[in-house]
C-alpha atoms as a PDB file:
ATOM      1  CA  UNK A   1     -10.063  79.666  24.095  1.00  0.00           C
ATOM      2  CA  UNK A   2      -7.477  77.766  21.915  1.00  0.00           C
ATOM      3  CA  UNK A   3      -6.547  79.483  18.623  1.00  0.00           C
ATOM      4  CA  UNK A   4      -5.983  77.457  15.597  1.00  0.00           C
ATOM      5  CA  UNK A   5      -4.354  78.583  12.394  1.00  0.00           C
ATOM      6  CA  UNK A   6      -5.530  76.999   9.485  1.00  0.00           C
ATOM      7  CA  UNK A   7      -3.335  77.410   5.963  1.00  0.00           C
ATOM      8  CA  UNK A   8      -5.379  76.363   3.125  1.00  0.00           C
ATOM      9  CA  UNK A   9      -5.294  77.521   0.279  1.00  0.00           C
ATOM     10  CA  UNK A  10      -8.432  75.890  -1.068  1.00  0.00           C
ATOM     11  CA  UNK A  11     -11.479  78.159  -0.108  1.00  0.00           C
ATOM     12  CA  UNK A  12     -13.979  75.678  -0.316  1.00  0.00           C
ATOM     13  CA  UNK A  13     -11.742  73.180   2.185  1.00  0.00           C
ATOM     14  CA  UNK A  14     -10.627  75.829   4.423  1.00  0.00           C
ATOM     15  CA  UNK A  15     -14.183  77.442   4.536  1.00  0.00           C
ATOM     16  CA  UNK A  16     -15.243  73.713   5.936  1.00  0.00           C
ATOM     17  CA  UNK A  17     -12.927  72.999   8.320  1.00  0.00           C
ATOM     18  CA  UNK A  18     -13.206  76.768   9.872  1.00  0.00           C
ATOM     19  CA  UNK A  19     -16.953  76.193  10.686  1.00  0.00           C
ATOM     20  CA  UNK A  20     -16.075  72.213  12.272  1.00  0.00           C
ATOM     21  CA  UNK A  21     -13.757  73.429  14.240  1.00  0.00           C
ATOM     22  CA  UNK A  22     -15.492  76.982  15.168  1.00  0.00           C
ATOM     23  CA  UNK A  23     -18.054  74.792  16.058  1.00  0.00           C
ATOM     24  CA  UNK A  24     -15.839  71.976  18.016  1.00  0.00           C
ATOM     25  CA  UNK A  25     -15.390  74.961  20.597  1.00  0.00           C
ATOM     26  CA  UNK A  26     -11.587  76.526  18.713  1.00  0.00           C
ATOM     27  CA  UNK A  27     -11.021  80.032  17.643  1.00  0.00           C
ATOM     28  CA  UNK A  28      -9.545  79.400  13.722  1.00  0.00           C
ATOM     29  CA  UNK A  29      -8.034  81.828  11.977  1.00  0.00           C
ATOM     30  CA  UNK A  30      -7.490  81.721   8.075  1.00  0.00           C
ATOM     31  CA  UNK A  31      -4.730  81.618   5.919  1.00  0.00           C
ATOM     32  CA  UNK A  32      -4.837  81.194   2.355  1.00  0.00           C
ATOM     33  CA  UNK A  33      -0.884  80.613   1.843  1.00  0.00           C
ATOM     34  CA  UNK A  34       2.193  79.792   4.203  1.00  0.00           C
ATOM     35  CA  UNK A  35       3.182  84.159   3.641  1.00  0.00           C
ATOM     36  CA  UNK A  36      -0.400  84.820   5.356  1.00  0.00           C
ATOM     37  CA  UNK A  37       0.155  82.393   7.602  1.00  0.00           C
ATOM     38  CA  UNK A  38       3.314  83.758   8.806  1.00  0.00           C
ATOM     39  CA  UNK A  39       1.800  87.206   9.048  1.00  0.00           C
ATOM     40  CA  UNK A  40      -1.085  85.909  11.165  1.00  0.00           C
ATOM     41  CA  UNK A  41       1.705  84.713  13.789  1.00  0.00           C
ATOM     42  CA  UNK A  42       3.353  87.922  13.521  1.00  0.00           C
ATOM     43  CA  UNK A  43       0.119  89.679  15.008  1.00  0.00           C
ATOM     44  CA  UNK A  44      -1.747  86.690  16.969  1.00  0.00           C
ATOM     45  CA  UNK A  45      -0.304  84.173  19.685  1.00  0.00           C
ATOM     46  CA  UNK A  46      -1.533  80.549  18.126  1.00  0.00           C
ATOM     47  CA  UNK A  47      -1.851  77.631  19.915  1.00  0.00           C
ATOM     48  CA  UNK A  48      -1.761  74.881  16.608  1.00  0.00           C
ATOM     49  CA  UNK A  49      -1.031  75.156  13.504  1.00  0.00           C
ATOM     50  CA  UNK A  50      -2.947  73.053  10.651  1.00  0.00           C
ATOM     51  CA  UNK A  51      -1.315  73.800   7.046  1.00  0.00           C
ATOM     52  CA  UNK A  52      -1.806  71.875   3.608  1.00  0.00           C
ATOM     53  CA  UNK A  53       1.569  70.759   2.072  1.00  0.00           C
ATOM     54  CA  UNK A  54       1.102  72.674  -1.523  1.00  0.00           C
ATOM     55  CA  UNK A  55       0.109  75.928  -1.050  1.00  0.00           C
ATOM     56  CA  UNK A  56       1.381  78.950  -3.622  1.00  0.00           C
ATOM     57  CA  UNK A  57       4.120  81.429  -2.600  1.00  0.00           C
ATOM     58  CA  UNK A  58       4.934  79.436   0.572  1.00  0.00           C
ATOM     59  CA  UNK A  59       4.124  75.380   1.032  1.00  0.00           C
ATOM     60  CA  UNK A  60       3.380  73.926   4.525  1.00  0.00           C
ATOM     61  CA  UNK A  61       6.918  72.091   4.380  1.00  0.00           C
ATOM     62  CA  UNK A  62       8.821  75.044   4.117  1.00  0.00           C
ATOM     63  CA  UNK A  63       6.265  77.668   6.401  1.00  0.00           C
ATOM     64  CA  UNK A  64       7.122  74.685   9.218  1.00  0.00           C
ATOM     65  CA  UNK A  65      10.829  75.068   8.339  1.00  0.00           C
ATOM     66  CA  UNK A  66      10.934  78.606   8.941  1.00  0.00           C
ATOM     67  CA  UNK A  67       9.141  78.106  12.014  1.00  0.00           C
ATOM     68  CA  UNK A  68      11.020  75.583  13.664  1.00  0.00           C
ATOM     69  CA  UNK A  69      14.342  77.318  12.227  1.00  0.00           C
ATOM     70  CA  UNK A  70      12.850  80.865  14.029  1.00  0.00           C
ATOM     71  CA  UNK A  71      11.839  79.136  17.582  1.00  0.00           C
ATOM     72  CA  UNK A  72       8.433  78.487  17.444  1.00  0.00           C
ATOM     73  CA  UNK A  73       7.684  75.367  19.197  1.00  0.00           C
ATOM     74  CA  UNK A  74       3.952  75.107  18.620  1.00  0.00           C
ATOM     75  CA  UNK A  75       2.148  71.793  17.368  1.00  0.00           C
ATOM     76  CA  UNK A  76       2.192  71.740  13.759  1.00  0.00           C
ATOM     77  CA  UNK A  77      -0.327  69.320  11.926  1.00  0.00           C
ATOM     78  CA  UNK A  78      -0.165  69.089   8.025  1.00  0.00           C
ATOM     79  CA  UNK A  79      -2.580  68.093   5.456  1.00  0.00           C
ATOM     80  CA  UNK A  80      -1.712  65.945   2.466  1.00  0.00           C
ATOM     81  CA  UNK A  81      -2.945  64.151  -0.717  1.00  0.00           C
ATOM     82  CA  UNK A  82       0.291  62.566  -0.678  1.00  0.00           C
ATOM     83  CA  UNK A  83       0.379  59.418   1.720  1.00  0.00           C
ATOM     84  CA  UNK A  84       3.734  57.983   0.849  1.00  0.00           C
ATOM     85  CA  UNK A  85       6.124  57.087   3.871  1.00  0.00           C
ATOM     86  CA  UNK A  86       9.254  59.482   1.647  1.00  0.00           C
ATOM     87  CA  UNK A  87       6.485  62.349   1.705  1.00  0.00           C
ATOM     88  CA  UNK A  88       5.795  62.170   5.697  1.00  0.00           C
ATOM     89  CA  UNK A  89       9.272  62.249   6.195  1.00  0.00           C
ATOM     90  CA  UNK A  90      10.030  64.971   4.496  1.00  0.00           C
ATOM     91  CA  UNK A  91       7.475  67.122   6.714  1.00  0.00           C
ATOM     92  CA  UNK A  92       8.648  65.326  10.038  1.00  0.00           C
ATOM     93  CA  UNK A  93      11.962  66.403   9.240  1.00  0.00           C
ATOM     94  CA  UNK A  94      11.035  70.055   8.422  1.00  0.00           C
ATOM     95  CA  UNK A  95       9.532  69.858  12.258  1.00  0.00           C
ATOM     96  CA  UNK A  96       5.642  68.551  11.262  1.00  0.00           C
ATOM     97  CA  UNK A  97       4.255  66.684  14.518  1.00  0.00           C
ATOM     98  CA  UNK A  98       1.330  64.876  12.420  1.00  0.00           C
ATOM     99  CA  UNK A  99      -0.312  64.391   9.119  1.00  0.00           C
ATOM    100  CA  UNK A 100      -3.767  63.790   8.044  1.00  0.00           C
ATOM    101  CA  UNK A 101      -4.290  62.294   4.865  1.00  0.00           C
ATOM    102  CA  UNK A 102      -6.824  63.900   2.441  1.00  0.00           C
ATOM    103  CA  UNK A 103      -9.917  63.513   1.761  1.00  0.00           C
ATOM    104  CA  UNK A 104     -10.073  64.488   5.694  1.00  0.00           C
ATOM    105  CA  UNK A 105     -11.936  62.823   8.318  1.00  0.00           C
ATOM    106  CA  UNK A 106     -13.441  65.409  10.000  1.00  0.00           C
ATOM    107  CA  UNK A 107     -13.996  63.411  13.405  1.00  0.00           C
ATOM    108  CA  UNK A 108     -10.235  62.024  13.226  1.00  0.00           C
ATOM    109  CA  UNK A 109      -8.776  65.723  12.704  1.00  0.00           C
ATOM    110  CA  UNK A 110     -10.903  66.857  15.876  1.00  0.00           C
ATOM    111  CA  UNK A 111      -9.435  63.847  17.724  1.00  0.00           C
ATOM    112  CA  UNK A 112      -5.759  64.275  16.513  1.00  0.00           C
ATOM    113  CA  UNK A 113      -5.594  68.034  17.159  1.00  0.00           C
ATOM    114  CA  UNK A 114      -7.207  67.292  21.179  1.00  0.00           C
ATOM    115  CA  UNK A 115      -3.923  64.764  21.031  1.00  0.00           C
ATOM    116  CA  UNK A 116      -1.426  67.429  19.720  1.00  0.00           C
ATOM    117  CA  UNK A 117      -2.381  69.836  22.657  1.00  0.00           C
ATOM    118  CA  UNK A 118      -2.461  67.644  25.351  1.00  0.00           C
ATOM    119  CA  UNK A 119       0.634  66.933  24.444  1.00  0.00           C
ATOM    120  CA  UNK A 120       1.871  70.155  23.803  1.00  0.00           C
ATOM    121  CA  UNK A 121       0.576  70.980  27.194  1.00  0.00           C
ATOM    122  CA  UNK A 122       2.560  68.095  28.648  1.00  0.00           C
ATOM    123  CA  UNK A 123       5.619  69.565  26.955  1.00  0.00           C
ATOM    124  CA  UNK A 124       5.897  72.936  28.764  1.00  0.00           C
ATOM    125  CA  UNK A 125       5.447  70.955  32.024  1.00  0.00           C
ATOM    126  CA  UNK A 126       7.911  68.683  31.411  1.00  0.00           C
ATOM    127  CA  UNK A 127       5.979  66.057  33.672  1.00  0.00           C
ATOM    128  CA  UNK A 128       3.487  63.029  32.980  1.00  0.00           C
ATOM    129  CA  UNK A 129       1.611  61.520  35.368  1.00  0.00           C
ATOM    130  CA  UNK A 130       0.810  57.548  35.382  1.00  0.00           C
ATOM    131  CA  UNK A 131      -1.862  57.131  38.078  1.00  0.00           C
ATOM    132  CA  UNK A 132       0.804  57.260  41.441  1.00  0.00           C
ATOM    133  CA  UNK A 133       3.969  57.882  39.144  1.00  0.00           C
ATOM    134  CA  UNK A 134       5.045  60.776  37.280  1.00  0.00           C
ATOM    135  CA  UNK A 135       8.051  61.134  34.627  1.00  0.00           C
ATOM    136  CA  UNK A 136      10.138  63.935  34.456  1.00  0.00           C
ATOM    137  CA  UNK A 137      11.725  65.008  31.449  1.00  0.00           C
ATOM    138  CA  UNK A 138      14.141  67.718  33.128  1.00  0.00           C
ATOM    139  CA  UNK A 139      15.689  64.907  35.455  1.00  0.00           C
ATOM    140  CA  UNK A 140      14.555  62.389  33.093  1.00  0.00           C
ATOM    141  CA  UNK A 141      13.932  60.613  36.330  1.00  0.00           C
ATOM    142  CA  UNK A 142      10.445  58.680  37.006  1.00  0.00           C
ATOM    143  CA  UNK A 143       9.167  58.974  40.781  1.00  0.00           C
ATOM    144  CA  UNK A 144       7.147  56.839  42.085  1.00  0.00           C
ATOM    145  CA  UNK A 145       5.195  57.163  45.812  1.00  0.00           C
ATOM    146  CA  UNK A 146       8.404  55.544  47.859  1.00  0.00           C
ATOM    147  CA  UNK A 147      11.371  56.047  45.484  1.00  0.00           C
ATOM    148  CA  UNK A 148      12.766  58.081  42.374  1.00  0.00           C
ATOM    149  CA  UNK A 149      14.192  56.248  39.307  1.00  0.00           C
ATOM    150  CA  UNK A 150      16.780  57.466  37.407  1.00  0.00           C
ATOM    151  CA  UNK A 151      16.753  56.038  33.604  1.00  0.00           C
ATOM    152  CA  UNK A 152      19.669  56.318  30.961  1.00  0.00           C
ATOM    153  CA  UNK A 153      18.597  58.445  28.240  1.00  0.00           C
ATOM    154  CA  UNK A 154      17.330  56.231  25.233  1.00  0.00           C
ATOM    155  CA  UNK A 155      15.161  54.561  27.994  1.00  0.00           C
ATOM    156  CA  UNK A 156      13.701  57.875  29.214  1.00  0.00           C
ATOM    157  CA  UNK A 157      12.814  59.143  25.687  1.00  0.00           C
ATOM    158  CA  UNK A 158      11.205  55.690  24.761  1.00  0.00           C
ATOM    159  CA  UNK A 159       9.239  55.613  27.948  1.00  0.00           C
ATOM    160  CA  UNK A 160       8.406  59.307  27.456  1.00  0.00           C
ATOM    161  CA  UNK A 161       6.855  58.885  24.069  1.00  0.00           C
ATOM    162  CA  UNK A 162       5.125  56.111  24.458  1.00  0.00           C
ATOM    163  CA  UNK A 163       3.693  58.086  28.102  1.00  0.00           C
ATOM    164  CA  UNK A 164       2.741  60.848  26.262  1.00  0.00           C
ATOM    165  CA  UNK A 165       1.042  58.322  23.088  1.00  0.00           C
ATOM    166  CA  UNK A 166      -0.757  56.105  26.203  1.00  0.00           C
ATOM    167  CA  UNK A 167      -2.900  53.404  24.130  1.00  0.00           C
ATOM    168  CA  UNK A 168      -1.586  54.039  20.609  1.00  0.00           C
ATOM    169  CA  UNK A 169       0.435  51.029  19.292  1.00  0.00           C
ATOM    170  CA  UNK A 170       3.912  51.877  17.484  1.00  0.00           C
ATOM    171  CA  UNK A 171       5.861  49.777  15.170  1.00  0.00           C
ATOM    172  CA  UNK A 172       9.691  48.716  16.242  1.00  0.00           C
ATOM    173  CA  UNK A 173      10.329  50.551  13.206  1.00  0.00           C
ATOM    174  CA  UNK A 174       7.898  53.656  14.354  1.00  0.00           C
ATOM    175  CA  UNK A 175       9.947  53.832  17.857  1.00  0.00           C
ATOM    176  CA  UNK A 176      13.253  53.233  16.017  1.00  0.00           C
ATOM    177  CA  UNK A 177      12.831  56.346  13.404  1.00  0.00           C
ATOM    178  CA  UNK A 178      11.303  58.601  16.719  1.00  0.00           C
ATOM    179  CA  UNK A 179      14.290  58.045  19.167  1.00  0.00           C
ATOM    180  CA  UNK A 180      16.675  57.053  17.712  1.00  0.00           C
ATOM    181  CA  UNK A 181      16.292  59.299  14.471  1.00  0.00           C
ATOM    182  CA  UNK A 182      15.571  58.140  10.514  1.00  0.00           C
ATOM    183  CA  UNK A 183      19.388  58.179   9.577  1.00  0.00           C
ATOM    184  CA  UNK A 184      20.210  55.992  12.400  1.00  0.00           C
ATOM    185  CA  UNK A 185      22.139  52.657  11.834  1.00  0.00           C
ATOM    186  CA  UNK A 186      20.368  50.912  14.232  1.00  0.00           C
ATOM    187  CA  UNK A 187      18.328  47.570  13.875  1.00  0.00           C
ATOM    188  CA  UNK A 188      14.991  47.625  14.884  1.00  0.00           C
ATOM    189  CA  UNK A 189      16.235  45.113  17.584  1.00  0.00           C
ATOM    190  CA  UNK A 190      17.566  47.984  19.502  1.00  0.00           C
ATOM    191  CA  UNK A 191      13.896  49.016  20.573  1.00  0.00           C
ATOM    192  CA  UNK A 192      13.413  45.159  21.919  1.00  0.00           C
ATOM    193  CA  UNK A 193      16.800  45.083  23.549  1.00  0.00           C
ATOM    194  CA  UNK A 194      15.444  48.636  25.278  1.00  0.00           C
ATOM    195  CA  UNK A 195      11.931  47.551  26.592  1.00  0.00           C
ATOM    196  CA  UNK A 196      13.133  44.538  28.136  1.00  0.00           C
ATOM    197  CA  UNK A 197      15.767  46.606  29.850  1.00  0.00           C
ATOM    198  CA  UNK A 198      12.643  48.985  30.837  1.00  0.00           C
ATOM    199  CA  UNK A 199      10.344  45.995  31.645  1.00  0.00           C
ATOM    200  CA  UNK A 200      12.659  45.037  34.060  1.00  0.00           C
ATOM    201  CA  UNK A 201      13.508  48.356  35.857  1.00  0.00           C
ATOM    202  CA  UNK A 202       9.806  49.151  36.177  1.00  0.00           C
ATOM    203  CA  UNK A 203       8.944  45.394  37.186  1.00  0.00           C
ATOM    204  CA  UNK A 204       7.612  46.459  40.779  1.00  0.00           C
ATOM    205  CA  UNK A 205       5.639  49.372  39.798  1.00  0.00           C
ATOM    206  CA  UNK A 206       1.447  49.245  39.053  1.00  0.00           C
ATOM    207  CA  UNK A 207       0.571  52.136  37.676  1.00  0.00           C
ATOM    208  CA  UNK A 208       1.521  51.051  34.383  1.00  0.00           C
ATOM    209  CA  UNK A 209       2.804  48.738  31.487  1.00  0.00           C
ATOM    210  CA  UNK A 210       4.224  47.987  28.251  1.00  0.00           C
ATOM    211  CA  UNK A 211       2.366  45.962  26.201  1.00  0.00           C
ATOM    212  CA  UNK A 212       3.384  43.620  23.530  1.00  0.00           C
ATOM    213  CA  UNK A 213       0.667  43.892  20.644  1.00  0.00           C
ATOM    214  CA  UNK A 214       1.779  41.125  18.615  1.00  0.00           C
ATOM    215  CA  UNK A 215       2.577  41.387  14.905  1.00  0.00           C
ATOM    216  CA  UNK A 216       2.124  45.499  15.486  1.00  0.00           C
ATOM    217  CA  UNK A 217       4.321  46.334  17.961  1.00  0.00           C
ATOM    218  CA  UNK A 218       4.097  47.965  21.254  1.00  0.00           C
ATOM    219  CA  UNK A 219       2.160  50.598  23.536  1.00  0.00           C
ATOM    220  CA  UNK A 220       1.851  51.996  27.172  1.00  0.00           C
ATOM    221  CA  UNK A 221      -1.504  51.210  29.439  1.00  0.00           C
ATOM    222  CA  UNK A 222      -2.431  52.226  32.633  1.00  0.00           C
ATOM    223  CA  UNK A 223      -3.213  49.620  35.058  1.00  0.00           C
ATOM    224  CA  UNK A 224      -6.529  49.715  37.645  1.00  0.00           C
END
């Protein structure tokens, strides 16, 4: 069973979202601040953390700081009243991999968290499969049934995110501040120059595309 660790330090919140996700099929443990929290992975291995941004003695920002700063690789998601692009930043850069937005959605935090450990699970294998083709992160290489394709680096890690987002449309922006980082000089043109490049590598292959969604930007589909 997956374990979830939930820091939140409103009772009334935390009490709800303990009994959803109980329910959903999770073990979730409680924490009312990030210095509970911390003790709770001291003692139990966790699969996903959830933790509110303000929280007394130790906020979600900095709990995910130590953690990332200590090792731990697990998904963190973070809860926020605060829906302002400065204020997602801030917890991306202290290692957050997703944010919902109070009041919560109840449905879209089940969905998101199934999303954060499929991908987390993808992570420690280092390999996505697309129908007949499957990437590989180590050799950041993508095989397919009658050959192996060896992509440069910024190519890999766009391909890679999208593979492991299939369906979800990013901004040129989105991709930009992802792989190439949000100090990064770059224009978002770089991301067009680099799907074309990818578009045409991958031209031959079925099992899947990139799709232009226009005015939004772009995602990765499976074909068949």
């Amino acid at each position: 069973m997956v374990t979830i660790l939930l820091a939140e330090d409103d009772e009334a919140l935390g009490g709800l979202l303990v009994d959803y996700l109980t329910v959903a099929g999770y073990r979730v443990l409680h924490a009312k601040d990030g210095e509970e929290a911390l003790d709770w992975l001291d003692r139990e291995p966790i699969d996903l953390l959830i933790t509110d941004v303000m929280m007394p003695r130790l906020d979600g920002r900095e709990l995910t700081g130590q953690l990332r700063d200590a090792g731990y690789t697990l998904p963190v998601l973070m809860l926020t009243v605060l829906d302002a692009m400065n204020d997602k930043k801030r917890g991306f850069h202290a290692g957050a991999d997703d944010y919902v937005v109070k009041p919560i959605d109840l449905e879209e935090l089940e969905l998101r968290i199934e999303a954060l450990l499929r991908r987390a699970r993808i992570h420690h294998s280092h390999q996505i499969q697309l129908n007949d083709c499957v990437l590989d992160e180590t050799t950041m290489t993508l095989q397919t049934t009658f050959e192996t394709i060896e992509l440069p680096r910024k190519e890999f890690e766009l391909l890679y995110f999208l593979a492991t987002h299939l369906n979800q449309v990013f901004t040129r922006q989105q991709l930009l501040d992802r792989i190439w980082g949000y100090e990064t000089e770059s224009e978002t043109r770089t991301v067009d120059v680099h799907i074309n490049r990818l578009r045409a590598r991958l031209k031959p292959i079925d099992a899947f595309q990139i799709s232009t969604v226009w005015g939004l930007g772009y995602r990765l589909e499976l074909k068949g």
